[in-house]
C-alpha atoms as a PDB file:
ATOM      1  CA  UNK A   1       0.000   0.000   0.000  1.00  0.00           C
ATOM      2  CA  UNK A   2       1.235   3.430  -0.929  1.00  0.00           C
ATOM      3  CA  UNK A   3       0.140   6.759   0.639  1.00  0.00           C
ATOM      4  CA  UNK A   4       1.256  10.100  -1.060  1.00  0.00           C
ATOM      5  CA  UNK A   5       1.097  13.379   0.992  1.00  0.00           C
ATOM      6  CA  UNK A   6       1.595  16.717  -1.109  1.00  0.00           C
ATOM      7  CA  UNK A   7       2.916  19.699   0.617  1.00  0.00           C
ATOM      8  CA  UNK A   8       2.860  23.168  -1.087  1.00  0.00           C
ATOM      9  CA  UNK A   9       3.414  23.406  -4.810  1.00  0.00           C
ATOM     10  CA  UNK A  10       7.016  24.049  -4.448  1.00  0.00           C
ATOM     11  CA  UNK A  11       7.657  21.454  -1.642  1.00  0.00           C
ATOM     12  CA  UNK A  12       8.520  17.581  -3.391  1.00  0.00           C
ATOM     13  CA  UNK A  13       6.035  14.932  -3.325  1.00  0.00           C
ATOM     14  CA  UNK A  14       6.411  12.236  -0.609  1.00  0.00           C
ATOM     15  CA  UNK A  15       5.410   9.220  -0.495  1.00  0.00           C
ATOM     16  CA  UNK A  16       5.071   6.475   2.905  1.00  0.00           C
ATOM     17  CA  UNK A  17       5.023   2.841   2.574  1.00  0.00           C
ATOM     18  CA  UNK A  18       3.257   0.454   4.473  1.00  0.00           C
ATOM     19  CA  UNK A  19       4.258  -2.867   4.731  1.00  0.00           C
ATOM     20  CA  UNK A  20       1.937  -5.501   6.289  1.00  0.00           C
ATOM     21  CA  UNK A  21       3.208  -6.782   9.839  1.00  0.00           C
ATOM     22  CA  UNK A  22       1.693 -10.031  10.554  1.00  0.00           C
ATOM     23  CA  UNK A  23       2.040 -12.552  13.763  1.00  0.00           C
ATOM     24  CA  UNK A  24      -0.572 -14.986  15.311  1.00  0.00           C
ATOM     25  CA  UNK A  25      -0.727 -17.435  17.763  1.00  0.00           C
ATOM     26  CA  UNK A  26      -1.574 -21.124  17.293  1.00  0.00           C
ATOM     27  CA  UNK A  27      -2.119 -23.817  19.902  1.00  0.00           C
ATOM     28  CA  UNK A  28       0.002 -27.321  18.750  1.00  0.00           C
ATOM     29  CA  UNK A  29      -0.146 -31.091  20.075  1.00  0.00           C
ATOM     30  CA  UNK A  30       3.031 -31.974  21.608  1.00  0.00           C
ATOM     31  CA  UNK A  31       4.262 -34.888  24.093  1.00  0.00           C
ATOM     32  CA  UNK A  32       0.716 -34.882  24.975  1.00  0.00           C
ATOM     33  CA  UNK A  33      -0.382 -31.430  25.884  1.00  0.00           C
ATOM     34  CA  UNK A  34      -1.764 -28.281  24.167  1.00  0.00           C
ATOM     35  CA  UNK A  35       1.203 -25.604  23.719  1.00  0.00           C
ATOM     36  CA  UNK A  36       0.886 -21.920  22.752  1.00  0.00           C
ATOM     37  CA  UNK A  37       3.175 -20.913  19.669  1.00  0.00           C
ATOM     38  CA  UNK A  38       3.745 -17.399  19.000  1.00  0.00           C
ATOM     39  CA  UNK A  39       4.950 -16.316  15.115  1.00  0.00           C
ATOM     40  CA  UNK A  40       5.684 -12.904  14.108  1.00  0.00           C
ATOM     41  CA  UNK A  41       7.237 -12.424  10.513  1.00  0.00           C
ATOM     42  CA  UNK A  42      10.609 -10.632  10.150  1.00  0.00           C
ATOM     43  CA  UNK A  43      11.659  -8.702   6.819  1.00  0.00           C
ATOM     44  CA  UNK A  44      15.554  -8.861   6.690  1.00  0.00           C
ATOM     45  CA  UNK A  45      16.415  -6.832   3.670  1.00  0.00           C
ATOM     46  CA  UNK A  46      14.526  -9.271   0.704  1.00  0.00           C
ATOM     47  CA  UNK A  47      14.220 -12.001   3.409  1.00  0.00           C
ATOM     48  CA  UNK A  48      10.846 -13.368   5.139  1.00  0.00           C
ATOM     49  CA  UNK A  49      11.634 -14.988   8.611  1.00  0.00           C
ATOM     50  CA  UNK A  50       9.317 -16.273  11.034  1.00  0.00           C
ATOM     51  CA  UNK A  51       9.940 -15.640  15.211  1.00  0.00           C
ATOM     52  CA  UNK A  52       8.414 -18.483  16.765  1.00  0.00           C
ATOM     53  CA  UNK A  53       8.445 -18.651  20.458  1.00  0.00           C
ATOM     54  CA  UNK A  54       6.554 -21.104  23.197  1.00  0.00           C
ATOM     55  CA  UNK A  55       7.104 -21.688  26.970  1.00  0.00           C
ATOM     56  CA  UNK A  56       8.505 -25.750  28.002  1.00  0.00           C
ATOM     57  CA  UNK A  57       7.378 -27.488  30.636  1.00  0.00           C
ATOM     58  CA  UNK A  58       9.872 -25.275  33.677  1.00  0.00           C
ATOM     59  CA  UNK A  59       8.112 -21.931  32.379  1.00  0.00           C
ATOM     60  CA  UNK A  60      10.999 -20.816  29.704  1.00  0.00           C
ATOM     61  CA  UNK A  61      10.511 -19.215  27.146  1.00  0.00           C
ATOM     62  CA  UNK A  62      12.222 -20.953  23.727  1.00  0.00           C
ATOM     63  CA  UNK A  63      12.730 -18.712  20.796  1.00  0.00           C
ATOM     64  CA  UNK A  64      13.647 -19.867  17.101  1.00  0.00           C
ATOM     65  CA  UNK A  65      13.441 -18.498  13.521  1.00  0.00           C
ATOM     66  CA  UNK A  66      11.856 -20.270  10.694  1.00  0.00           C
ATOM     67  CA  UNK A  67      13.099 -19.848   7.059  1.00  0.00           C
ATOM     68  CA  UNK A  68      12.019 -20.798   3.645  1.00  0.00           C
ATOM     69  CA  UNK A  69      14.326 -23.253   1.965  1.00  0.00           C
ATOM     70  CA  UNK A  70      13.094 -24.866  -1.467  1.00  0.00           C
ATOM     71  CA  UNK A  71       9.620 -24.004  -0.948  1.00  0.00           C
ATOM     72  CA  UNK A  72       9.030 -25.563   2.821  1.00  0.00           C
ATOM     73  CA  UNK A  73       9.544 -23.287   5.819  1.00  0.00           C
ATOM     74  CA  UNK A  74      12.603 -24.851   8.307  1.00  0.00           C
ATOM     75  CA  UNK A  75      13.644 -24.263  11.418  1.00  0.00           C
ATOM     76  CA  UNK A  76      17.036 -22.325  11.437  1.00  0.00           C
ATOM     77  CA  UNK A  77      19.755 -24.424  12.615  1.00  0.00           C
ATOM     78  CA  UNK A  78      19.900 -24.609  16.504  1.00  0.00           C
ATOM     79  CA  UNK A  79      20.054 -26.528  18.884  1.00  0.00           C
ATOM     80  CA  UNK A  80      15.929 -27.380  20.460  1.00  0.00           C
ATOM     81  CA  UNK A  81      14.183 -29.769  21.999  1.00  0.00           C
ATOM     82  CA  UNK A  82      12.942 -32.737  19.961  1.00  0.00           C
ATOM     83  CA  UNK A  83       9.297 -31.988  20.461  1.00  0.00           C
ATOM     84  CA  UNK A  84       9.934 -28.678  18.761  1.00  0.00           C
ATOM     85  CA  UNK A  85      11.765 -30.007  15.910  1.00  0.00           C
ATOM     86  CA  UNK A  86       9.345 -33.275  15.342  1.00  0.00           C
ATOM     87  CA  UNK A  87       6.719 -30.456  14.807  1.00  0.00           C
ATOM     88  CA  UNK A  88       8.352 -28.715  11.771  1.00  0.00           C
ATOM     89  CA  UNK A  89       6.021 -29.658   9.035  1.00  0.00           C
ATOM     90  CA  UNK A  90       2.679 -28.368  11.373  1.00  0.00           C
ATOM     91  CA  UNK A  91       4.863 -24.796  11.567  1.00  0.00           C
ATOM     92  CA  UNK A  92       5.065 -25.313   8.235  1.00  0.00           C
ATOM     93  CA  UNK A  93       1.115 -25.748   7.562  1.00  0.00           C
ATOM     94  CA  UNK A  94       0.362 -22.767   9.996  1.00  0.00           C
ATOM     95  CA  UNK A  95       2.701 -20.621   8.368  1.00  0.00           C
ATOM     96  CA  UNK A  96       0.842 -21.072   4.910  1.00  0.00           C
ATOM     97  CA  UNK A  97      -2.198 -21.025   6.467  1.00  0.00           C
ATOM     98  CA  UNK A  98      -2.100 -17.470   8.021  1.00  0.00           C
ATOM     99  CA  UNK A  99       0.276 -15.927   4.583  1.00  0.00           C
ATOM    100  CA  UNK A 100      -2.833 -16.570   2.449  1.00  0.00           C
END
């Protein structure tokens, strides 16, 4: 979306740009029990990232990116807990879901 505000006839024309930020919350299936995951989408330069975050079981708070990689949003490479890497093709599915 594009938004042009005109000052006086001698001032130059100038123009804001809105960009879309989008995030959402989705509740996932894992070991058993109903988890909150938090996404919130990231431009870095021509880049779309996804913030994911969710508490474990002790009450802290894990943080990880998602990118896309041949069509199929991944988890960037660190070091998580099983459960949150078994559940890489649902992030993918959600992820879709909420860009169209």
């Amino acid at each position: 979306m594009v938004i042009a505000a005109y000052g006086h006839s001698k001032s130059p024309r100038m123009e804001l740009r809105f960009i879309k930020n989008l995030h959402f919350t989705r509740l996932v299936n894992t070991q058993g029990r109903l988890r909150e995951f938090n996404f919130r989408q990231m431009r870095q330069k021509d880049e779309i990232r996804f913030s994911v975050d969710v508490v474990d079981d002790k009450g802290n708070r894990l943080m990880f990116c998602m990118k896309k990689d041949e069509d199929q949003w991944k988890i960037d490479a660190q070091r998580l807990p099983e459960w949150i890497v078994k559940k890489e093709p649902t992030f993918h599915q959600l992820i879709e879901e909420a860009l169209r």
